[in-house]
C-alpha atoms as a PDB file:
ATOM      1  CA  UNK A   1     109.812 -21.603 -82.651  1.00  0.00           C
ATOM      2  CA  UNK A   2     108.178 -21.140 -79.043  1.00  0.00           C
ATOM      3  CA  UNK A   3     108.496 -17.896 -77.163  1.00  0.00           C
ATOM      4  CA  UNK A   4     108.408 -17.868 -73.257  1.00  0.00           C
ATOM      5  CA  UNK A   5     109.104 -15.495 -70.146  1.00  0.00           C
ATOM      6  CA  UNK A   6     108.929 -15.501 -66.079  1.00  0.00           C
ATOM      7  CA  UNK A   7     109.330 -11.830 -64.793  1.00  0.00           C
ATOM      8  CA  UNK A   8     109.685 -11.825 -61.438  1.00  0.00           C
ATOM      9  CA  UNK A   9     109.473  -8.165 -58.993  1.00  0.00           C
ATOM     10  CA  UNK A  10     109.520  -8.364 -55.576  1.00  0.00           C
ATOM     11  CA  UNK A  11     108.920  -4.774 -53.371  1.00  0.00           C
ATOM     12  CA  UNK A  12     106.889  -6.679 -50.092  1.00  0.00           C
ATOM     13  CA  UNK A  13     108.691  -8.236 -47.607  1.00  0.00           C
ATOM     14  CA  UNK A  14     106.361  -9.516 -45.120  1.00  0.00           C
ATOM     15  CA  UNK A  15     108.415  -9.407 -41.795  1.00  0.00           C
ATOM     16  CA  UNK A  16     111.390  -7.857 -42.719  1.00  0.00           C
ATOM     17  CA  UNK A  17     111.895  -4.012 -42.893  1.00  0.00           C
ATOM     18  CA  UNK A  18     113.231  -4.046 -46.028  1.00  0.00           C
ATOM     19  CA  UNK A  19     110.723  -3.210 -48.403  1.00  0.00           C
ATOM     20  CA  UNK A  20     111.720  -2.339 -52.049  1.00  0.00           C
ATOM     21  CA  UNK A  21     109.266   0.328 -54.860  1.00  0.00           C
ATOM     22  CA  UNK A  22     110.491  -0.620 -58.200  1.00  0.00           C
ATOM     23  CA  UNK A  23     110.926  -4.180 -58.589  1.00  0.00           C
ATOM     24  CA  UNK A  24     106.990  -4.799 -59.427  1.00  0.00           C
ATOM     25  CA  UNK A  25     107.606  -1.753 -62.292  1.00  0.00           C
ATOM     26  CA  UNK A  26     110.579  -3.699 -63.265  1.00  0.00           C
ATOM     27  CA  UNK A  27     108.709  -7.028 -64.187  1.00  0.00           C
ATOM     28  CA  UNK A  28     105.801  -5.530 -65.857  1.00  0.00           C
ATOM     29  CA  UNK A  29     108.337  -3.517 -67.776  1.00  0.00           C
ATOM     30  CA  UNK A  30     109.988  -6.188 -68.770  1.00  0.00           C
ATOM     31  CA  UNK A  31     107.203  -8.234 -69.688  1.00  0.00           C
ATOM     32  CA  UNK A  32     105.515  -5.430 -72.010  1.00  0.00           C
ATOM     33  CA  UNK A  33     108.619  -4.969 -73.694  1.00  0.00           C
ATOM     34  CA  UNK A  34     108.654  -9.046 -75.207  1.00  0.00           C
ATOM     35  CA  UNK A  35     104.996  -8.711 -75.585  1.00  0.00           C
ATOM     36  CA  UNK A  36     104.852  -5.300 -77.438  1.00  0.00           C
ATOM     37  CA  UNK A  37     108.085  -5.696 -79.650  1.00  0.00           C
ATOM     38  CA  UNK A  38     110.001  -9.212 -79.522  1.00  0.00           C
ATOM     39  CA  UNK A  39     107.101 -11.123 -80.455  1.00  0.00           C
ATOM     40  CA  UNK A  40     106.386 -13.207 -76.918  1.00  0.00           C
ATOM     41  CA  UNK A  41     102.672 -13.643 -76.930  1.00  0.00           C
ATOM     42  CA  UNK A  42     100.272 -12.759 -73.806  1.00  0.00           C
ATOM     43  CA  UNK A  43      99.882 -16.861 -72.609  1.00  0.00           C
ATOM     44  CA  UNK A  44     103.847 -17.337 -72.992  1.00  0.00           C
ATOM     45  CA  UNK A  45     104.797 -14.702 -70.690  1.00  0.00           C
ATOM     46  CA  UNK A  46     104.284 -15.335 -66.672  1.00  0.00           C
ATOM     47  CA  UNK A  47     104.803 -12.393 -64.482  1.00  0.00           C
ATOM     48  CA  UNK A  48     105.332 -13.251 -60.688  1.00  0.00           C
ATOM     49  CA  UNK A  49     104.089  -9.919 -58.604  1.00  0.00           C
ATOM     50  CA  UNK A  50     105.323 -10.049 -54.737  1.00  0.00           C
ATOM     51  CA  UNK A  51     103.254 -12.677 -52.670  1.00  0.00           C
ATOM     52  CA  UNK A  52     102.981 -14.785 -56.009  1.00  0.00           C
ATOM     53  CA  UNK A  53     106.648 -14.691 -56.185  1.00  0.00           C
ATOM     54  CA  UNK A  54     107.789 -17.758 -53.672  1.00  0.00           C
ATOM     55  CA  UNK A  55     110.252 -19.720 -54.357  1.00  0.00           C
ATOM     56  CA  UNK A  56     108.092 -22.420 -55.153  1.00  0.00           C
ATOM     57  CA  UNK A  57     106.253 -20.301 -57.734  1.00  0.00           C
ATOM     58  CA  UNK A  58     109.591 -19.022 -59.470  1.00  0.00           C
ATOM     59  CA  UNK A  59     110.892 -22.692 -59.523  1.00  0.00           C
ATOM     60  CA  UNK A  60     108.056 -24.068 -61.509  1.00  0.00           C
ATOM     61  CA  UNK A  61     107.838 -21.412 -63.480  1.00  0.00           C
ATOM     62  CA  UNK A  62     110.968 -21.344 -64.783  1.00  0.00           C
ATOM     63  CA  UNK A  63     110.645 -25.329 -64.843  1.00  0.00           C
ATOM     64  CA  UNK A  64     106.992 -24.309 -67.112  1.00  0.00           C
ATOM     65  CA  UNK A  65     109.478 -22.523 -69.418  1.00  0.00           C
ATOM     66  CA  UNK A  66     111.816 -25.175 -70.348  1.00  0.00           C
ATOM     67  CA  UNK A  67     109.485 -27.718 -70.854  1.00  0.00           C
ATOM     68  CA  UNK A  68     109.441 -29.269 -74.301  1.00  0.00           C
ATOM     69  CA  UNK A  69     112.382 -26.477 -75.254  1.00  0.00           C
ATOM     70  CA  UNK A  70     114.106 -27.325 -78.930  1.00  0.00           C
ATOM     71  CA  UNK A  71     116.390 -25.840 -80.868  1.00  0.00           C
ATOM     72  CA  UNK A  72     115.472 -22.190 -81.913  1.00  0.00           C
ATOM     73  CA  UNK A  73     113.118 -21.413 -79.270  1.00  0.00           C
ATOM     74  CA  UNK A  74     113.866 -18.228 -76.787  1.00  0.00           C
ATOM     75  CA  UNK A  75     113.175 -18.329 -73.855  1.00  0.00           C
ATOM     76  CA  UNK A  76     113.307 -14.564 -71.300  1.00  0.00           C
ATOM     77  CA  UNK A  77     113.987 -14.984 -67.522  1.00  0.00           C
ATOM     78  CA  UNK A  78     114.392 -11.495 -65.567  1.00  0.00           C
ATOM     79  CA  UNK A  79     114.365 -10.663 -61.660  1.00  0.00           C
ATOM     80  CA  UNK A  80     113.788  -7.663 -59.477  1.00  0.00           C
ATOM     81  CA  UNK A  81     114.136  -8.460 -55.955  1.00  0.00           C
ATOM     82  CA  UNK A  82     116.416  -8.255 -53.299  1.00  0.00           C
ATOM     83  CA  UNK A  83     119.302 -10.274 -53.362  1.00  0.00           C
ATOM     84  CA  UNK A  84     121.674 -11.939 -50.531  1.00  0.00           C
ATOM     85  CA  UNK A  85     124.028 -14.354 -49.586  1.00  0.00           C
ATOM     86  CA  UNK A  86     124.548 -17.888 -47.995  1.00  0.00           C
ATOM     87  CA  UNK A  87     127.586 -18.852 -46.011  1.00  0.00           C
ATOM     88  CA  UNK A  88     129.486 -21.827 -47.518  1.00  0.00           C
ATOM     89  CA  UNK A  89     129.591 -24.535 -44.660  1.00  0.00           C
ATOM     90  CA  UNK A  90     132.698 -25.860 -45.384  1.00  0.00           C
ATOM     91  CA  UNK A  91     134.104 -22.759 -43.221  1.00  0.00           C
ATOM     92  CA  UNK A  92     136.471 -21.368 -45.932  1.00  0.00           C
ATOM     93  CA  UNK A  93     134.473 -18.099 -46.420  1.00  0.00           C
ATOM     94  CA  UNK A  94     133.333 -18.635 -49.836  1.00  0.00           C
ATOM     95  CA  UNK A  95     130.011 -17.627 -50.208  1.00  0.00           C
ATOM     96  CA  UNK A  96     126.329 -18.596 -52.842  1.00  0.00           C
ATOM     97  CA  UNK A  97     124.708 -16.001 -54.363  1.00  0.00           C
ATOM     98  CA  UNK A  98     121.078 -16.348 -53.809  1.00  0.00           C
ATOM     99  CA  UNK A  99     117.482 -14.832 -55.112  1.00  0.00           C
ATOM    100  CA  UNK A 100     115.264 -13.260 -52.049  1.00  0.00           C
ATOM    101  CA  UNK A 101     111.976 -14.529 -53.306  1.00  0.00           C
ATOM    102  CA  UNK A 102     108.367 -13.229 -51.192  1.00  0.00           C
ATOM    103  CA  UNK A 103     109.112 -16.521 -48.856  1.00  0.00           C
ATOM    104  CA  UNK A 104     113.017 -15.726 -48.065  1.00  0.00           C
ATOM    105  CA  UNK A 105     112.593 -15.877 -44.473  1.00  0.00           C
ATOM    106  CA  UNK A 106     112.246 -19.628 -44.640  1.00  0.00           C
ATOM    107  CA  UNK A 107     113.300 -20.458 -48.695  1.00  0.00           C
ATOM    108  CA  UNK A 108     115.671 -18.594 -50.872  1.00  0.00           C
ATOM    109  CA  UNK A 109     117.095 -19.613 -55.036  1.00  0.00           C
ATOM    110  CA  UNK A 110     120.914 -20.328 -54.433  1.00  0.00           C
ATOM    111  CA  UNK A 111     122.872 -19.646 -57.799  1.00  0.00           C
ATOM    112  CA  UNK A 112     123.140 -23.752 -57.978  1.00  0.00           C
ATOM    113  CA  UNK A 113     120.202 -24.426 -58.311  1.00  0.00           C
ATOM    114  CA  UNK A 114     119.641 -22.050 -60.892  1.00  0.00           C
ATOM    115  CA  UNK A 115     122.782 -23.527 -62.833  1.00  0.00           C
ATOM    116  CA  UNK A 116     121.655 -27.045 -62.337  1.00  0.00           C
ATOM    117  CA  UNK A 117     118.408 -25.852 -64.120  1.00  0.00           C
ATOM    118  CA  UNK A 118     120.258 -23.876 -66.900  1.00  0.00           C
ATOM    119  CA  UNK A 119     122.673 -26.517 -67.656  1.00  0.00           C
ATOM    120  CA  UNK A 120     119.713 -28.501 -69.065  1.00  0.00           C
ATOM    121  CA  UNK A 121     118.925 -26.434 -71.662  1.00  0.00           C
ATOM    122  CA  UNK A 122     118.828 -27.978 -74.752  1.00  0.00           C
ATOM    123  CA  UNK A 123     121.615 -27.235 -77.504  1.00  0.00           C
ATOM    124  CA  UNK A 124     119.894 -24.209 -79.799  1.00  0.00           C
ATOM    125  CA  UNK A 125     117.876 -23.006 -77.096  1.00  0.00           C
ATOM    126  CA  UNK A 126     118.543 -19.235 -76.247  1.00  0.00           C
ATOM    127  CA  UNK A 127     118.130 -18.011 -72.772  1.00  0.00           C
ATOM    128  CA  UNK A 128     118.324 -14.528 -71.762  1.00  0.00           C
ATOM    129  CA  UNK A 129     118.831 -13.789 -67.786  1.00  0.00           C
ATOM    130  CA  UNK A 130     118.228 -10.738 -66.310  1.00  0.00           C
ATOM    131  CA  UNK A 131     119.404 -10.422 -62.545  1.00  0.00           C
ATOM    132  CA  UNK A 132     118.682  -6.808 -61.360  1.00  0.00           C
ATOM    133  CA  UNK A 133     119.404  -7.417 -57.273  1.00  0.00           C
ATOM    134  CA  UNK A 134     122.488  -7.427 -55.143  1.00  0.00           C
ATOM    135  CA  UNK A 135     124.525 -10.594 -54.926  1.00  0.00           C
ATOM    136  CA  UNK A 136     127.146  -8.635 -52.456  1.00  0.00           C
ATOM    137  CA  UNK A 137     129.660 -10.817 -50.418  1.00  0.00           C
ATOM    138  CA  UNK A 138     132.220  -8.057 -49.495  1.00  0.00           C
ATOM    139  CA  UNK A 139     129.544  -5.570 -48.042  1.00  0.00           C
ATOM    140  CA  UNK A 140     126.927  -6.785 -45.428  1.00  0.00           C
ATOM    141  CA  UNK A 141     125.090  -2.855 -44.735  1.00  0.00           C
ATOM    142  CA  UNK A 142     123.234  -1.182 -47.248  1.00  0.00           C
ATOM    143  CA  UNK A 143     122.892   2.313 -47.218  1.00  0.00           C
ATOM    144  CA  UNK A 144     119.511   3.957 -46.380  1.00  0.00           C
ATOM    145  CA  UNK A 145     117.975   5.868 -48.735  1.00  0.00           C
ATOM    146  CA  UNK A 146     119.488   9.447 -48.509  1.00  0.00           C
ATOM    147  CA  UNK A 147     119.381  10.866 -51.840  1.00  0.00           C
ATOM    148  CA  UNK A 148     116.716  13.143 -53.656  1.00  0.00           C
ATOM    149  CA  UNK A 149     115.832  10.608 -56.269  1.00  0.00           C
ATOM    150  CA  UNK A 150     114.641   7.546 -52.744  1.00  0.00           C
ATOM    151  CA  UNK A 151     118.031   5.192 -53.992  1.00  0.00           C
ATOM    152  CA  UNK A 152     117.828   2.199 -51.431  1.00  0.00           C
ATOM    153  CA  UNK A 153     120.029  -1.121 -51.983  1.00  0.00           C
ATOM    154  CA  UNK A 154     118.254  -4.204 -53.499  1.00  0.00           C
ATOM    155  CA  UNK A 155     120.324  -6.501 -51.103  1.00  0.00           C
ATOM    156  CA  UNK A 156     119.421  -7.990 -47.457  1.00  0.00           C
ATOM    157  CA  UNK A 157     121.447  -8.967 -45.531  1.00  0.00           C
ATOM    158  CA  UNK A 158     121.662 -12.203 -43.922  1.00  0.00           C
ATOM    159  CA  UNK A 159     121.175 -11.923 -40.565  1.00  0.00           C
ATOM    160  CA  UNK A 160     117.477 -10.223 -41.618  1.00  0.00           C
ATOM    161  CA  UNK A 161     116.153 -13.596 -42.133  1.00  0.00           C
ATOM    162  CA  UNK A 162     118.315 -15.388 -39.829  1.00  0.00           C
ATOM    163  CA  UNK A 163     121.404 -16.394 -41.690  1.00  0.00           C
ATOM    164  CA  UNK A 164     124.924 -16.474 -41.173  1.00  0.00           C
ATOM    165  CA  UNK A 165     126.786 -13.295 -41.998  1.00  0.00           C
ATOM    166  CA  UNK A 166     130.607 -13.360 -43.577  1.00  0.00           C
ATOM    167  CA  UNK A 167     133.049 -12.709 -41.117  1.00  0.00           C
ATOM    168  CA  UNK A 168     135.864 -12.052 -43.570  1.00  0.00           C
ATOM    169  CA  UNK A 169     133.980 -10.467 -46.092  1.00  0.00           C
ATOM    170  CA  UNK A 170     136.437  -8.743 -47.941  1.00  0.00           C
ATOM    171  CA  UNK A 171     138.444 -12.018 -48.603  1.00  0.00           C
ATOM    172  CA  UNK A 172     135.298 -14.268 -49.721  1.00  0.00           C
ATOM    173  CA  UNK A 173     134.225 -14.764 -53.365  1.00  0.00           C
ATOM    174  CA  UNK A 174     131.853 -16.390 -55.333  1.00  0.00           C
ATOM    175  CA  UNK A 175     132.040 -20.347 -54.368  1.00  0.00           C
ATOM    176  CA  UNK A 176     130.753 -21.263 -58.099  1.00  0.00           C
ATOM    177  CA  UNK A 177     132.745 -18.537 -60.208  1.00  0.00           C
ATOM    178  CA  UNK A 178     135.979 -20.313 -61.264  1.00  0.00           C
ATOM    179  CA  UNK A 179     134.182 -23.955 -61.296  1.00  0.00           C
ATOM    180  CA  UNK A 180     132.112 -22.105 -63.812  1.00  0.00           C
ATOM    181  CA  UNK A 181     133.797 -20.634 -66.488  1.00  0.00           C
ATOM    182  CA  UNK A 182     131.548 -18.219 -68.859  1.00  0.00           C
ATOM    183  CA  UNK A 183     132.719 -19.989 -72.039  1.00  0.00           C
ATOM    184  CA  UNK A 184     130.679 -23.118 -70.291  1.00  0.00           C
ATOM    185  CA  UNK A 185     127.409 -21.312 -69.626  1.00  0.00           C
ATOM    186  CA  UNK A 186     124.216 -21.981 -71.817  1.00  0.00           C
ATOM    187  CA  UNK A 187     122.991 -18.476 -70.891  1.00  0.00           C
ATOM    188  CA  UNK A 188     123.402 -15.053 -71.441  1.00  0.00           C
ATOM    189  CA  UNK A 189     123.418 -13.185 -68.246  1.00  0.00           C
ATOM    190  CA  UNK A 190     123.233  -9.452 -67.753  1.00  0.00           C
ATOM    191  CA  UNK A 191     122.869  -8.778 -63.954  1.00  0.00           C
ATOM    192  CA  UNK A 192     122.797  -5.423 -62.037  1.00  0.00           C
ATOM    193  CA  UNK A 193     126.668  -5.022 -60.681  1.00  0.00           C
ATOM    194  CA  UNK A 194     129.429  -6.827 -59.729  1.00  0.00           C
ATOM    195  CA  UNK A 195     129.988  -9.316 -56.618  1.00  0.00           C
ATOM    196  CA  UNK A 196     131.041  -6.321 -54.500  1.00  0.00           C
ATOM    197  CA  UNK A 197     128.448  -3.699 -55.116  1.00  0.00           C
ATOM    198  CA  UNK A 198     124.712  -2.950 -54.808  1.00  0.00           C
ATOM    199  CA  UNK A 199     122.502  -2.953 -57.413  1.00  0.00           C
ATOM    200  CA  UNK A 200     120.148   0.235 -56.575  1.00  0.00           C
ATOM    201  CA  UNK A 201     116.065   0.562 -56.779  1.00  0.00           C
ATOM    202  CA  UNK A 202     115.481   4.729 -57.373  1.00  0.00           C
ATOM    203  CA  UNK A 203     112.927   7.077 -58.440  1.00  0.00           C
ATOM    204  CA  UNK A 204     114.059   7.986 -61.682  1.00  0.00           C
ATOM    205  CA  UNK A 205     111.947   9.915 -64.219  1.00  0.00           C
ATOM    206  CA  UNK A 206     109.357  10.095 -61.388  1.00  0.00           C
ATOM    207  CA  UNK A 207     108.608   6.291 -61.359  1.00  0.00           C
ATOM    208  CA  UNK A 208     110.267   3.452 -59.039  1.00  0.00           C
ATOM    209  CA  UNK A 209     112.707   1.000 -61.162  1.00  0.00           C
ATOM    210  CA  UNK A 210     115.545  -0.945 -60.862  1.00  0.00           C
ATOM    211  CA  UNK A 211     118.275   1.434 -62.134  1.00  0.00           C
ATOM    212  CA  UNK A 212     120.134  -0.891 -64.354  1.00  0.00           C
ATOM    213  CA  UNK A 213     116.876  -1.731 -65.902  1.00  0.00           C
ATOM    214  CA  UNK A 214     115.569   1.452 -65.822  1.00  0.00           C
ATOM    215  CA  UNK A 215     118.218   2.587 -68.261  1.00  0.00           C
ATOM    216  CA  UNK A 216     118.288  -0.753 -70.033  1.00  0.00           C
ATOM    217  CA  UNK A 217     114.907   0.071 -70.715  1.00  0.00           C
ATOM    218  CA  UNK A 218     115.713   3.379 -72.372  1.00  0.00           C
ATOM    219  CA  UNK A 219     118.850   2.301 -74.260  1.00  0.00           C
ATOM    220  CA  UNK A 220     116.681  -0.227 -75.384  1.00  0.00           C
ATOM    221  CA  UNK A 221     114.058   2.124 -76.762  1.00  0.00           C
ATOM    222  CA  UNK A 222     116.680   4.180 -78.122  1.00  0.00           C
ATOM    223  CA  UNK A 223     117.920   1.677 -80.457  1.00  0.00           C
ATOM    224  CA  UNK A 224     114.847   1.245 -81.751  1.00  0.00           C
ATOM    225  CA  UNK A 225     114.654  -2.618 -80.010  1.00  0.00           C
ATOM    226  CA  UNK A 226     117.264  -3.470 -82.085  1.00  0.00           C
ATOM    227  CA  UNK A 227     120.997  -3.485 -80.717  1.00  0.00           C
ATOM    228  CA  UNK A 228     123.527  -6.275 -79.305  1.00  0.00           C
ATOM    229  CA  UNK A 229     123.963  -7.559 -75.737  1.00  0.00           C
ATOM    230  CA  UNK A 230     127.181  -6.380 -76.114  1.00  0.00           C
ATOM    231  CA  UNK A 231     126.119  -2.779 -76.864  1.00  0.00           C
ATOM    232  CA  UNK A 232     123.626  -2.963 -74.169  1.00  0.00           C
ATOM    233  CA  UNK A 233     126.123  -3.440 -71.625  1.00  0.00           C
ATOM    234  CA  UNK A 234     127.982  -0.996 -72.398  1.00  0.00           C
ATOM    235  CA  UNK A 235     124.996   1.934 -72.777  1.00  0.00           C
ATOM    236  CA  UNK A 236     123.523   0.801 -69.384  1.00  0.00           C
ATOM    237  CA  UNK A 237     127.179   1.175 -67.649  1.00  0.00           C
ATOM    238  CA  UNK A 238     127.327   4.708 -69.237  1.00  0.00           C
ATOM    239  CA  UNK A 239     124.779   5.662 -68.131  1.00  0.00           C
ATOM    240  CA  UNK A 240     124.834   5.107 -64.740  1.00  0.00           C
ATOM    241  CA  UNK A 241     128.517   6.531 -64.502  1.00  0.00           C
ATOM    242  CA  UNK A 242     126.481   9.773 -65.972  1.00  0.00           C
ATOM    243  CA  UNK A 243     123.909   9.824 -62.804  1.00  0.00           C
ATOM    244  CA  UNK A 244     126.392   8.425 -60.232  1.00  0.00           C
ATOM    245  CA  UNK A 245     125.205   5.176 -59.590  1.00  0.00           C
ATOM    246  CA  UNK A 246     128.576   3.387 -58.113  1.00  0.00           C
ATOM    247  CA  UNK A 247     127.354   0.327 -59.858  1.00  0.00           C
ATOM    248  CA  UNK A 248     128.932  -1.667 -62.723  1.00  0.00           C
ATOM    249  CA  UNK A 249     126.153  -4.399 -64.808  1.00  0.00           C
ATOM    250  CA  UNK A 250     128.074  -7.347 -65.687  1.00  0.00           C
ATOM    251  CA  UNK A 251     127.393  -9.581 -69.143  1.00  0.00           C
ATOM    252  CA  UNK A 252     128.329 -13.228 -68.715  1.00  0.00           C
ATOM    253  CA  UNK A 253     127.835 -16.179 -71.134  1.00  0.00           C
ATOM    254  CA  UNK A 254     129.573 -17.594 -73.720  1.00  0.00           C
ATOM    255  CA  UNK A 255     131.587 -14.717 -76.191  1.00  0.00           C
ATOM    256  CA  UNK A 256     129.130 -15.341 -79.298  1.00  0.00           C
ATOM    257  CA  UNK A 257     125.978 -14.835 -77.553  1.00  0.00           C
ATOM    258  CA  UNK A 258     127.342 -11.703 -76.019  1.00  0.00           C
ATOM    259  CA  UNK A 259     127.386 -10.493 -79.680  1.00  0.00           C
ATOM    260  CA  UNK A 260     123.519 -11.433 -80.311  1.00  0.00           C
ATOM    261  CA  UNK A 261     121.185  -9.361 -80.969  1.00  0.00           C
ATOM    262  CA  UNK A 262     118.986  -9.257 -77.826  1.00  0.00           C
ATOM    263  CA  UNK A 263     116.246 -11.508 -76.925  1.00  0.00           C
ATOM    264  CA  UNK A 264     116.943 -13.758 -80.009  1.00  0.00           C
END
């Protein structure tokens, strides 16, 4: 049974002033954690560090990953970046979520094409997705940093790299969310907070990380790299009610995998 990872962190944004400090701590995190305790060996695990991180780079290596998958292998894909938003052109303010890779002034990973990907996973195959950026289409500001502990938004907005920007954003959802029903997805998603919030990149135990996995990290560790999706969830949302992040992590995928032990 094969074993393979992308982790993918983002903090340079050449052009843009929007420059992120934990996303690169996020990916190596995440990568030493398969490595060190769920078995993922060095050669199976690619880690994508800002300028390696196009889009073109992400694509194929989550493409490298799902080559020759069969039933029983896992397979790990996790993101730290900034996230954003695309304007759906048919003019009824829907809205695709979309990956800000180290090219997003001129490419950026629309949630479609990551579904069209997914949805070829072979039957057996387990894929774990972990999203920690903004995928906000009812907010189009993030709020500077301001707080003691550096907390800065992991979402750009649009008109950064030259996109449209919602003009009704408080009436727009997710274009993809009711054609795709959870009970239909072949992955288990955890991602940072919900459609309407940021997901936020902090100082936190005096090192930059992602602060959902920052304290997936720890309840992790906690359970002795043992413990449910499921449970997961739920530690990571308590714990950022308990330091006042006004974030909520969402779990998607179909209700048995939810109940899974992670990363199996």
């Amino acid at each position: 049974m094969a074993k393979r990872a992308v982790c993918v962190g983002i903090n340079d944004y050449p052009g843009v002033k929007a420059d992120l400090k934990g996303c690169v701590n996020d990916a190596k995190a995440w990568s030493a954690l398969l490595l060190e305790h769920y078995g993922f060996s060095s050669p199976d695990v690619k880690v994508l560090l800002d300028a390696q991180a196009t889009k073109a780079n992400v694509m194929a290596g989550i493409k490298w990953m799902f080559a020759g998958a069969a039933a029983g292998d896992t397979l790990v894909f996790t993101n730290s970046s900034h996230g954003t938003y695309l304007v759906d052109t048919s003019g009824d303010e829907e809205y695709d979520q979309a990956l800000c890779p180290f090219d997003c002034d001129k490419h950026l990973i629309v949630d479609d094409e990551l579904r069209e990907l997914f949805g070829g996973l072979p039957k057996g195959v387990s894929l774990s997705v972990i999203a920690d950026c903004c995928h906000s289409g009812t907010v189009t500001r993030a709020a500077a940093a301001a707080t003691s502990d550096d907390r800065r938004a992991r979402f750009l907005d649009p008109s950064l790299i030259g996109r449209a920007v919602l003009k009704e954003p408080a009436l727009a959802a997710p274009s993809a969310r009711s054609k795709y029903p959870e009970s239909k997805m072949k992955e288990t998603l955890l991602s940072g907070c919900t459609s309407t919030e940021f997901s936020y990149d902090a100082q936190i135990d005096g090192q930059y990380h992602g602060a959902m996995s920052c304290f997936a990290l720890k309840a992790i560790r906690s359970a002795n790299y043992a413990i449910t999706w499921e449970k997961l969830h739920a530690r990571i949302g308590s714990a950022l009610d308990a330091a006042e992040y006004p974030q909520h992590p969402q779990l998607e995928g179909a209700a048995t995998n939810k109940k899974k032990r992670i990363f199996t």
